[in-house]
Protein backbone atom coordinates (compact mmCIF):
# COMPACT_ATOMS: atom_id res chain seq x y z
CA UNK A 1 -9.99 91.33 -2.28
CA UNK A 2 -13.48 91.81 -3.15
CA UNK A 3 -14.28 88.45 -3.27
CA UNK A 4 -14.56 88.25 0.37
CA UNK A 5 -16.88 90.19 0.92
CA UNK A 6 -19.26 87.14 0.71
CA UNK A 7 -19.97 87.75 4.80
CA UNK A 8 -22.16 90.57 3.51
CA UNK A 9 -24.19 87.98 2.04
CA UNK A 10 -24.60 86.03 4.82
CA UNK A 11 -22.30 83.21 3.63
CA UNK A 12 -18.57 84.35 5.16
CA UNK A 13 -17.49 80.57 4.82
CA UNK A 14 -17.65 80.54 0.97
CA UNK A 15 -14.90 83.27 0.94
CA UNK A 16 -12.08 79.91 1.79
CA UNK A 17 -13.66 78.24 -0.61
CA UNK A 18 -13.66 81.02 -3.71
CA UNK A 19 -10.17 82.09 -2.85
CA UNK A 20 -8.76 78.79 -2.73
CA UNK A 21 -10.46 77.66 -6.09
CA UNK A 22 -8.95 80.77 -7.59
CA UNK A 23 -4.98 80.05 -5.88
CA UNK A 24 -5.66 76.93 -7.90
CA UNK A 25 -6.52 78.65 -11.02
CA UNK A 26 -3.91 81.69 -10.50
CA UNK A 27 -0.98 78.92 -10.05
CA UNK A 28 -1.78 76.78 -13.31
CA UNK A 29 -2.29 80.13 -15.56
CA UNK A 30 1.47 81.13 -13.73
CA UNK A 31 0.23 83.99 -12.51
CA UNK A 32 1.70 85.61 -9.04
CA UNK A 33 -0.14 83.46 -6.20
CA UNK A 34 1.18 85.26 -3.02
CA UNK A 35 -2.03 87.32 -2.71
CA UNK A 36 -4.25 84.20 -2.95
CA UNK A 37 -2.16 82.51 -0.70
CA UNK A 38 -2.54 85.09 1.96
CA UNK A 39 -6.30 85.19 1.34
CA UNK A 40 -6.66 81.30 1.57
CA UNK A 41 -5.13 81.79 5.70
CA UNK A 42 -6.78 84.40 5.92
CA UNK A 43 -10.12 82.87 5.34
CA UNK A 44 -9.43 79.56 7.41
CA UNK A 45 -8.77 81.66 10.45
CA UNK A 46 -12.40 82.77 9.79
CA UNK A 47 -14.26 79.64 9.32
CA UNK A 48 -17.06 79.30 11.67
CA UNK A 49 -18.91 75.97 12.05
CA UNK A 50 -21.79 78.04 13.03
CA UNK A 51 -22.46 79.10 9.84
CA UNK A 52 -23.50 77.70 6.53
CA UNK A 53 -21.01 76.08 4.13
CA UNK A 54 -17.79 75.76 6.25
CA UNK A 55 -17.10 72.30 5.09
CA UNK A 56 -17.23 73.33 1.43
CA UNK A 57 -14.89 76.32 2.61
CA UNK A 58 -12.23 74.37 4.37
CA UNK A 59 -12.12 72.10 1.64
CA UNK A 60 -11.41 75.12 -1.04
CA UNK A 61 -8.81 76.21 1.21
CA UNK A 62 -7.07 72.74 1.70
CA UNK A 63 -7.09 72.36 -2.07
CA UNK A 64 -5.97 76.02 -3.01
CA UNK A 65 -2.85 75.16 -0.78
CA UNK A 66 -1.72 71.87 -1.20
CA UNK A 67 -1.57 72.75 -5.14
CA UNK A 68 0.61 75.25 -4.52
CA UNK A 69 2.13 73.16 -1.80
CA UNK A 70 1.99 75.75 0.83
CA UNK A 71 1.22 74.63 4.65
CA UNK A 72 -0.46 76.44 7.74
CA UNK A 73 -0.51 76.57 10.99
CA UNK A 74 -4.17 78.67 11.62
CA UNK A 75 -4.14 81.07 13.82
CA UNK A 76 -7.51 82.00 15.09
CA UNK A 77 -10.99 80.45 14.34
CA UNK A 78 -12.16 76.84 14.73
CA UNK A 79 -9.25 75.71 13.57
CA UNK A 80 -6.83 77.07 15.71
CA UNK A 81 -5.92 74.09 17.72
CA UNK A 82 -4.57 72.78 13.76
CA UNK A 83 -0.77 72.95 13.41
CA UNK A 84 -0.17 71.91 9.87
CA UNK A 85 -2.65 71.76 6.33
CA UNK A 86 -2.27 67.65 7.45
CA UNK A 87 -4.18 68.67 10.72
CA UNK A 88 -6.71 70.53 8.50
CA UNK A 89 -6.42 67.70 5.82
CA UNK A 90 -8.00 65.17 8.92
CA UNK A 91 -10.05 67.37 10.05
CA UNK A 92 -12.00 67.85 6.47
CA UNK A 93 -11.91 63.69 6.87
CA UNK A 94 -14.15 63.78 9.26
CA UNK A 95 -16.82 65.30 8.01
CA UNK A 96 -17.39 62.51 5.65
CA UNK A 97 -20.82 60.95 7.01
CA UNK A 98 -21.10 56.84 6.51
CA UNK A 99 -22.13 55.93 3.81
CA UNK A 100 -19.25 58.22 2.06
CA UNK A 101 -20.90 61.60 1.47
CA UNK A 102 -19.76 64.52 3.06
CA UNK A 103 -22.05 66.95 5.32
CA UNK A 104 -22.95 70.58 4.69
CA UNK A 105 -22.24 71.39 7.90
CA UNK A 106 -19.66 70.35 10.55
CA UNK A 107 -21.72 70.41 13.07
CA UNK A 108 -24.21 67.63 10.84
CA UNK A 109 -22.07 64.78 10.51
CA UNK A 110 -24.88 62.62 11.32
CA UNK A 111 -25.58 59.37 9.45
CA UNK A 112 -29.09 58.93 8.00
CA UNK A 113 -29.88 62.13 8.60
CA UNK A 114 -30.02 62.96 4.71
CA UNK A 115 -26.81 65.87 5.19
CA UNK A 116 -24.62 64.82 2.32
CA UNK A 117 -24.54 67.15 -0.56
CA UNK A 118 -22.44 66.16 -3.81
CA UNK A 119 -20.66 69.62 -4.09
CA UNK A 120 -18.97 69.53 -0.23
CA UNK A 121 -18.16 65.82 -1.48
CA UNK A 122 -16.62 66.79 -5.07
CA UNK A 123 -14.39 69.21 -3.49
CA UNK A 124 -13.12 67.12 -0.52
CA UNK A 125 -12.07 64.59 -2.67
CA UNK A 126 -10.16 67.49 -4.64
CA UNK A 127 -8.60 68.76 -1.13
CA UNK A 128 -7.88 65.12 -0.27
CA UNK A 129 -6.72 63.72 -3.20
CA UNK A 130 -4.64 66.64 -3.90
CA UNK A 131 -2.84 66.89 -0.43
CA UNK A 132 -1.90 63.36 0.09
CA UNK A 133 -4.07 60.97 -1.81
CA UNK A 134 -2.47 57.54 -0.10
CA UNK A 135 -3.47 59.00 3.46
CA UNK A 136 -6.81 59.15 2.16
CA UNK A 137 -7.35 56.24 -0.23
CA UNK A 138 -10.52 54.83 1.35
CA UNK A 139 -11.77 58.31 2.23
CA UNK A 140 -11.60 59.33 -1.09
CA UNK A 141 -12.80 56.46 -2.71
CA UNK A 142 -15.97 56.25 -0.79
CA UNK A 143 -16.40 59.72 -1.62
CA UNK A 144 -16.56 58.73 -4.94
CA UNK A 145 -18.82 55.60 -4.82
CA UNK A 146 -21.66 57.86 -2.92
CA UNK A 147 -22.15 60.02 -5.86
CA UNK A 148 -21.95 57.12 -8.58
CA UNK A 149 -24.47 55.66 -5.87
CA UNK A 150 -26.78 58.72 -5.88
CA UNK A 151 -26.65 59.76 -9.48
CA UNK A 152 -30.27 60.02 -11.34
CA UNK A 153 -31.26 58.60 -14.13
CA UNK A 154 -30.36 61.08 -16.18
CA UNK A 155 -26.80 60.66 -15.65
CA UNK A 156 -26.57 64.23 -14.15
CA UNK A 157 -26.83 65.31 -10.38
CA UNK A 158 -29.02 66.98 -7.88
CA UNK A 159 -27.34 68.49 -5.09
CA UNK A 160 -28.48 66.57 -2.85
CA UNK A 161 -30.67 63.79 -2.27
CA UNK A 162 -34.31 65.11 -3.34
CA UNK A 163 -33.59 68.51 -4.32
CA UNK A 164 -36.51 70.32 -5.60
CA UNK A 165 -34.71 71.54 -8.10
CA UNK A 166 -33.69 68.75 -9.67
CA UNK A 167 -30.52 67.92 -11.87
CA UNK A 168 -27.75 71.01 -11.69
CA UNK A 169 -25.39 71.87 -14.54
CA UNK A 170 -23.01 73.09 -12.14
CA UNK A 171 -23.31 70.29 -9.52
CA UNK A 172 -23.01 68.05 -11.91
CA UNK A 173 -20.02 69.12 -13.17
CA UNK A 174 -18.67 69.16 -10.26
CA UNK A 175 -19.00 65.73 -9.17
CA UNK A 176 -17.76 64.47 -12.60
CA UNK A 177 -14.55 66.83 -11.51
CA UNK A 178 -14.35 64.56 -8.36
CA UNK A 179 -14.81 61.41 -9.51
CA UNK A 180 -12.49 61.83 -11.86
CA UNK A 181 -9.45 62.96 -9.72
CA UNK A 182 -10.44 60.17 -6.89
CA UNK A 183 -10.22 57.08 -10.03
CA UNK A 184 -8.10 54.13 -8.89
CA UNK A 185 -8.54 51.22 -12.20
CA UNK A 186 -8.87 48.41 -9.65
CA UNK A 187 -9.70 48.19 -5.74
CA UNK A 188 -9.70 45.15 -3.95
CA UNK A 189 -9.69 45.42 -0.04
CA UNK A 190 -11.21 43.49 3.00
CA UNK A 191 -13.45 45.17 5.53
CA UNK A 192 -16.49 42.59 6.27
CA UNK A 193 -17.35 39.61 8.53
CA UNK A 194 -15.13 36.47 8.63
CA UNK A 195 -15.96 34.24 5.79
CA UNK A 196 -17.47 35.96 3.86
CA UNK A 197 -16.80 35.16 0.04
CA UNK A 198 -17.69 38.32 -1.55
CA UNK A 199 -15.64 40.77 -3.20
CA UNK A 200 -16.17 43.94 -4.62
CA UNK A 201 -14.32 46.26 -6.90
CA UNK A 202 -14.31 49.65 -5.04
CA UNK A 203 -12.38 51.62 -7.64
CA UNK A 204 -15.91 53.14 -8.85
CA UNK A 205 -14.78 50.67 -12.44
CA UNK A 206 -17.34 48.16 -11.48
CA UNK A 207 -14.95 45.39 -12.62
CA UNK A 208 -16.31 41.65 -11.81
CA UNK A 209 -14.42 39.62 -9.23
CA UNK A 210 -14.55 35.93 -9.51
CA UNK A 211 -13.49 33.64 -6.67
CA UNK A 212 -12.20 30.12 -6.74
CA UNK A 213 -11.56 27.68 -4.18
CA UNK A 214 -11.79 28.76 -0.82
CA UNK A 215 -10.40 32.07 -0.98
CA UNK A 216 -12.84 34.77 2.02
CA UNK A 217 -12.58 36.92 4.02
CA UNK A 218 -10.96 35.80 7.02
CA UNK A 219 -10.45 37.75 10.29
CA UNK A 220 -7.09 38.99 11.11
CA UNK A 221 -6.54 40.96 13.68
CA UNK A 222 -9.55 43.53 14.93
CA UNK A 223 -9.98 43.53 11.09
CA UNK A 224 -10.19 40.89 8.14
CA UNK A 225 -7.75 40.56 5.23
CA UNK A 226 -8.27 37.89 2.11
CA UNK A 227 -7.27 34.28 2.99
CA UNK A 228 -5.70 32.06 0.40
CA UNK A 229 -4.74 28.91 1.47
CA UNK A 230 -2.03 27.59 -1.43
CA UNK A 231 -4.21 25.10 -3.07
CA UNK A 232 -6.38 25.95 -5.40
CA UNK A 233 -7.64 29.52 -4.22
CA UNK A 234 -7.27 32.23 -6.71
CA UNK A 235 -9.24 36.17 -7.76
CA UNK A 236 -10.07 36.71 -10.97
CA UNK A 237 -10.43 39.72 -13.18
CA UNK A 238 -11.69 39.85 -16.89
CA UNK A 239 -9.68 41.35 -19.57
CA UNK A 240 -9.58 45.27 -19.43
CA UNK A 241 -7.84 48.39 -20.39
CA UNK A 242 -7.10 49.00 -16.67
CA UNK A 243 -4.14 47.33 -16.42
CA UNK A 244 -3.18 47.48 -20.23
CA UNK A 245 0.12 50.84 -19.32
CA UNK A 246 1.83 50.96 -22.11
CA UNK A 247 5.00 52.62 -21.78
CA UNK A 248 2.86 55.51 -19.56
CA UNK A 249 3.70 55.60 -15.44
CA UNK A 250 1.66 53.11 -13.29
CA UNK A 251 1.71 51.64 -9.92
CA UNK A 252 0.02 48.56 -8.62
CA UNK A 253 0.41 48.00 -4.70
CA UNK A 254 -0.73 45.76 -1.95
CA UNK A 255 -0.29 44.54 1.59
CA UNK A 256 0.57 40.58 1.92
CA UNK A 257 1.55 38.37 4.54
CA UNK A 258 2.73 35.10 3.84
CA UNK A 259 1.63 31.80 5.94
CA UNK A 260 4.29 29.68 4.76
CA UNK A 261 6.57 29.47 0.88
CA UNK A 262 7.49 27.52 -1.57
CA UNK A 263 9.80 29.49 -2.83
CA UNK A 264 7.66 30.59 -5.75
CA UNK A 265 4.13 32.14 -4.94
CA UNK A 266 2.18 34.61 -7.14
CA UNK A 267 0.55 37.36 -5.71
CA UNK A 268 -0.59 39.36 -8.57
CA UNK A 269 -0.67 38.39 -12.33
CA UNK A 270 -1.48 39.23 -15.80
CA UNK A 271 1.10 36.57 -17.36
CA UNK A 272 -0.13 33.70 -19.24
CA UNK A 273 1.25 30.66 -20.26
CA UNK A 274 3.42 30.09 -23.38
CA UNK A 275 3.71 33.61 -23.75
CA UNK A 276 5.94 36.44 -23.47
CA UNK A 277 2.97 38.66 -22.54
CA UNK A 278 1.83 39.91 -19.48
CA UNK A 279 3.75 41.26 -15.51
CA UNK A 280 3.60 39.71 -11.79
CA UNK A 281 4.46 40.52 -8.34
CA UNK A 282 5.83 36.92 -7.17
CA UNK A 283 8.22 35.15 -4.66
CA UNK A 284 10.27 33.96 -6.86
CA UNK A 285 13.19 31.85 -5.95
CA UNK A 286 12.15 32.84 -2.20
CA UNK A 287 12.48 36.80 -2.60
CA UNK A 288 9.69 39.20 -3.83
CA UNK A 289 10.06 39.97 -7.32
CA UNK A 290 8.45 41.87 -10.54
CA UNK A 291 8.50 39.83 -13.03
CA UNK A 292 7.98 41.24 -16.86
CA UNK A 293 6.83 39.23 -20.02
CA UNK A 294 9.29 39.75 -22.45
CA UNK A 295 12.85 37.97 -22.25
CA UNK A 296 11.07 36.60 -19.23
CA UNK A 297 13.24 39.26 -16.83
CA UNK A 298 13.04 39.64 -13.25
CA UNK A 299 13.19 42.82 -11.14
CA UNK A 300 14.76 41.33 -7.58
CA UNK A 301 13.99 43.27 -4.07
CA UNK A 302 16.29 40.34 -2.47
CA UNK A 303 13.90 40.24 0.40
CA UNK A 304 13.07 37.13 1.40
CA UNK A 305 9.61 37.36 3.55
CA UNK A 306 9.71 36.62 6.96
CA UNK A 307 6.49 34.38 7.33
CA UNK A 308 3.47 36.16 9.25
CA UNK A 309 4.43 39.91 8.62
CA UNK A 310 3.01 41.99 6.97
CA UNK A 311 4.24 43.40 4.01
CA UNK A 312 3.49 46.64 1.85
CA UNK A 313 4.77 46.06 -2.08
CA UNK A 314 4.69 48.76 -5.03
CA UNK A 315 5.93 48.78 -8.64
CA UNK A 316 6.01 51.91 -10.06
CA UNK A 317 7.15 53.15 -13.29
CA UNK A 318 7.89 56.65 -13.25
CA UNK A 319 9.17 57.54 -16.81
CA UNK A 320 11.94 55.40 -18.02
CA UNK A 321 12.44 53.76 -14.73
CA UNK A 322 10.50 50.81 -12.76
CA UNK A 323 11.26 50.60 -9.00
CA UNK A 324 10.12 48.18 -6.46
CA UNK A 325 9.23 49.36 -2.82
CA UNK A 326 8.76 46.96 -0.28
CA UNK A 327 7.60 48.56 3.27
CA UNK A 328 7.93 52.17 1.53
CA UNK A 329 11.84 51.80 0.66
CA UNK A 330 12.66 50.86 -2.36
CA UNK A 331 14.42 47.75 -2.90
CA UNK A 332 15.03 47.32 -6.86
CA UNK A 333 15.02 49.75 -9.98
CA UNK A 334 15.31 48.67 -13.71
CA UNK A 335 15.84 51.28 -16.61
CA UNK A 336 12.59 49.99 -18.26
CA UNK A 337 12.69 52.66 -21.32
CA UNK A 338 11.10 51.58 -24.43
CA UNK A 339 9.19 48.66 -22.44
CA UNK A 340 4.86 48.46 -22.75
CA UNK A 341 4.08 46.85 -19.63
CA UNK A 342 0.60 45.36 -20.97
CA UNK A 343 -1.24 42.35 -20.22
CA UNK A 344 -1.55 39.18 -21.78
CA UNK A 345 -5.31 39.73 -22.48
CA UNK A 346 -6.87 36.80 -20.21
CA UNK A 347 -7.32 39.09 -17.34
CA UNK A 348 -5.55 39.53 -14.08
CA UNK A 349 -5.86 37.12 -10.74
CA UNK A 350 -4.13 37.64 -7.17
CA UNK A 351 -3.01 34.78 -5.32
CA UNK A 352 -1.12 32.76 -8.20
CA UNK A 353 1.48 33.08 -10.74
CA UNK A 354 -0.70 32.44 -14.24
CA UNK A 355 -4.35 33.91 -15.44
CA UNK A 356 -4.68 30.82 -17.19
CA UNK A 357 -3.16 27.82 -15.70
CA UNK A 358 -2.95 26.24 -12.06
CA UNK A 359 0.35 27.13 -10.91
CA UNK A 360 2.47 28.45 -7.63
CA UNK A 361 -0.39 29.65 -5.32
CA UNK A 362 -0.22 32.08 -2.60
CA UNK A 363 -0.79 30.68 1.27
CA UNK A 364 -1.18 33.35 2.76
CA UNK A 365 -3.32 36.95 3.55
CA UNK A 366 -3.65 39.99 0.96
CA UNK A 367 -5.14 43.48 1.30
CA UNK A 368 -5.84 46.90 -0.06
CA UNK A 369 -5.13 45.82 -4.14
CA UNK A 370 -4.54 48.79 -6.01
CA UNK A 371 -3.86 49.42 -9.33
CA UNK A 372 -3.75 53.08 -10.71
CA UNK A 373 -3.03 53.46 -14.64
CA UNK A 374 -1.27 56.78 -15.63
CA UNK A 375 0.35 57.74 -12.23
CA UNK A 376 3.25 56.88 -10.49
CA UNK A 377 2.15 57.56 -6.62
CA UNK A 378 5.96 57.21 -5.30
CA UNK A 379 8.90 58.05 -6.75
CA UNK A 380 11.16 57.93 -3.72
CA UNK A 381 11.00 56.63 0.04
CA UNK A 382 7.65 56.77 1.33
CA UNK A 383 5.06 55.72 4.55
CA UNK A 384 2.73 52.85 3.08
CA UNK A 385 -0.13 53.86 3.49
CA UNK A 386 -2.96 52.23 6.64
């Protein structure tokens, strides 16, 4: 292949990344990708962390092979000691600096050191995303928030941080390729000091979070996780599109642990009262449940939660059919064809049953509130992801 003769340039490690951007392009126009595949190994065998641009080039790589779902086990070059394109996939990981950009170079993963560049970024959240986007949720994600964060004025993008050339076309649209592939609608997580009452969207949406009560950040563990203490403490999110799915896939998950029950405790809402609008994720008659709008009907896991565990819920719709995981198994199914799971229009709130009235509140920890309109992450078994 021509193409890799970029080594006569000077810039060998920009071979992974042109051959793995074209596997991606060869498999969606259904053209033969066996060539490309070969190429993309190849070219990881050859990476060299010496050299310029071996992040970008290990990203192209991972991306170019997870679309075609193809693994490797490299054989020579820095990344021999890899067994797997998961081995590669965590190595590209840590190249993200703090702060969420990635570095140039993998031998600059240095924090205020000023090596993050948007186009190693764009594409690791393409590799990422594209090879096992629950894995790499928060990786992803503050991939994502560091270019909204370092986007000019102009609404474009340099390359990086005080380029002298300014805004790039081509930079530009790459990050917009990136951000777009690494949007969750709603992200809700705890990672701060104990008590803290803040709380911050991290979905790169920007929506508002209102607290009531006493609901913070409370330590849990070497970590923290959102305390609600079952009287009075409630999230709030204004009205919004996010959560509006129609009868398209979804799937809204979280971790909770419960400090004690009453046998019915919201956890996440968009129902309102004296109305058959709106879903929830509830105990319900002491087992977790979904709980949709119309007809008032009830998707039962028939767990009942043990009180101080921790516990991983999803509902996903997947086409005509709305399952319930609970710890990555799933525990209920409904054909839910013909149903438009929207909201009620008076927002969304975690930790009780109604947006708009004071009733059935959560005691008890939550974490890592997703919601992601338009895909269904799961549609069978899975490992919940950290």
């Amino acid at each position: 292949m021509c193409i890799r003769d970029r080594a006569d340039s000077g810039i060998a490690n920009l071979a992974a990344w042109d051959i793995g951007i074209g596997l991606v392009g060869a498999a969606s126009a259904g053209a033969n990708t066996s060539e490309w595949v070969a190429g993309v190994k190849a070219e990881i065998d050859e990476l060299n962390g010496a050299e310029f641009y071996d992040v970008i080039g290990l990203a192209g790589a991972i991306y170019g092979l997870a679309y075609v779902n193809e693994d490797y086990d490299p054989t020579a070059g820095e990344h021999a000691a890899a067994t797997s394109l998961s081995d590669l996939a965590t190595t590209l990981a840590r190249y993200q600096i703090d702060g969420g950009g990635f570095a140039w170079n993998s031998a600059y993963v240095i924090p205020d050191d000023y090596n993050e560049t948007i186009q190693e970024t764009a594409y690791a959240i393409l590799a990422l995303n594209e090879f096992d986007r629950n894995a790499f949720t928060s990786t992803i994600q503050g991939a994502a928030n560091y270019m909204l964060e370092v986007r000019l004025a102009t609404g474009g993008w340099e390359n990086y941080v005080g380029s002298s050339t300014g805004e790039n076309n081509e930079v530009t649209g790459e990050a917009l390729w990136g951000i777009d592939a690494s949007l969750i609608n709603l992200y809700i997580y705890s990672d701060t000091t104990n008590g803290s009452t803040e709380f911050i969207d991290a979905s790169g949406r920007d929506h508002v979070i209102t607290a009531y009560g006493n609901v913070h950040h409370d330590s849990c563990g070497s970590d923290t996780a959102i305390l609600y203490d079952g009287s009075g403490d409630w999230l709030s999110v204004a009205d919004s599109d996010d959560w509006d799915f129609g009868t398209g896939d979804f799937t809204i998950d979280l971790w909770v642990n419960l400090n004690s029950t009453t046998s019915y405790e919201g956890i996440l809402s968009t129902e309102k009262l004296l109305t058959n609008a709106g879903y929830a994720m509830a105990v319900w008659n002491g087992t977790i449940q979904w709980h949709y709008g119309p007809g008032k009907s009830f998707t039962d896991t028939g767990v009942t939660p043990v009180l101080g565990q921790w516990y991983h819920l999803a509902a996903v719709r997947s086409g005509n059919t709305l399952s319930v995981y609970v710890d990555g198994v799933e525990k209920a199914a409904t054909d839910c064809s013909g149903m438009s799971f929207d909201s009620a229009g008076s927002g969304l709130v975690t930790g009780r049953f109604l947006t708009n009235y004071s009733w059935y509140y959560l005691d008890g920890y939550m974490d890592e509130i997703r919601i992601t309109k338009g895909t269904a992450l799961w549609t069978e078994d899975f490992t919940p992801p950290n």
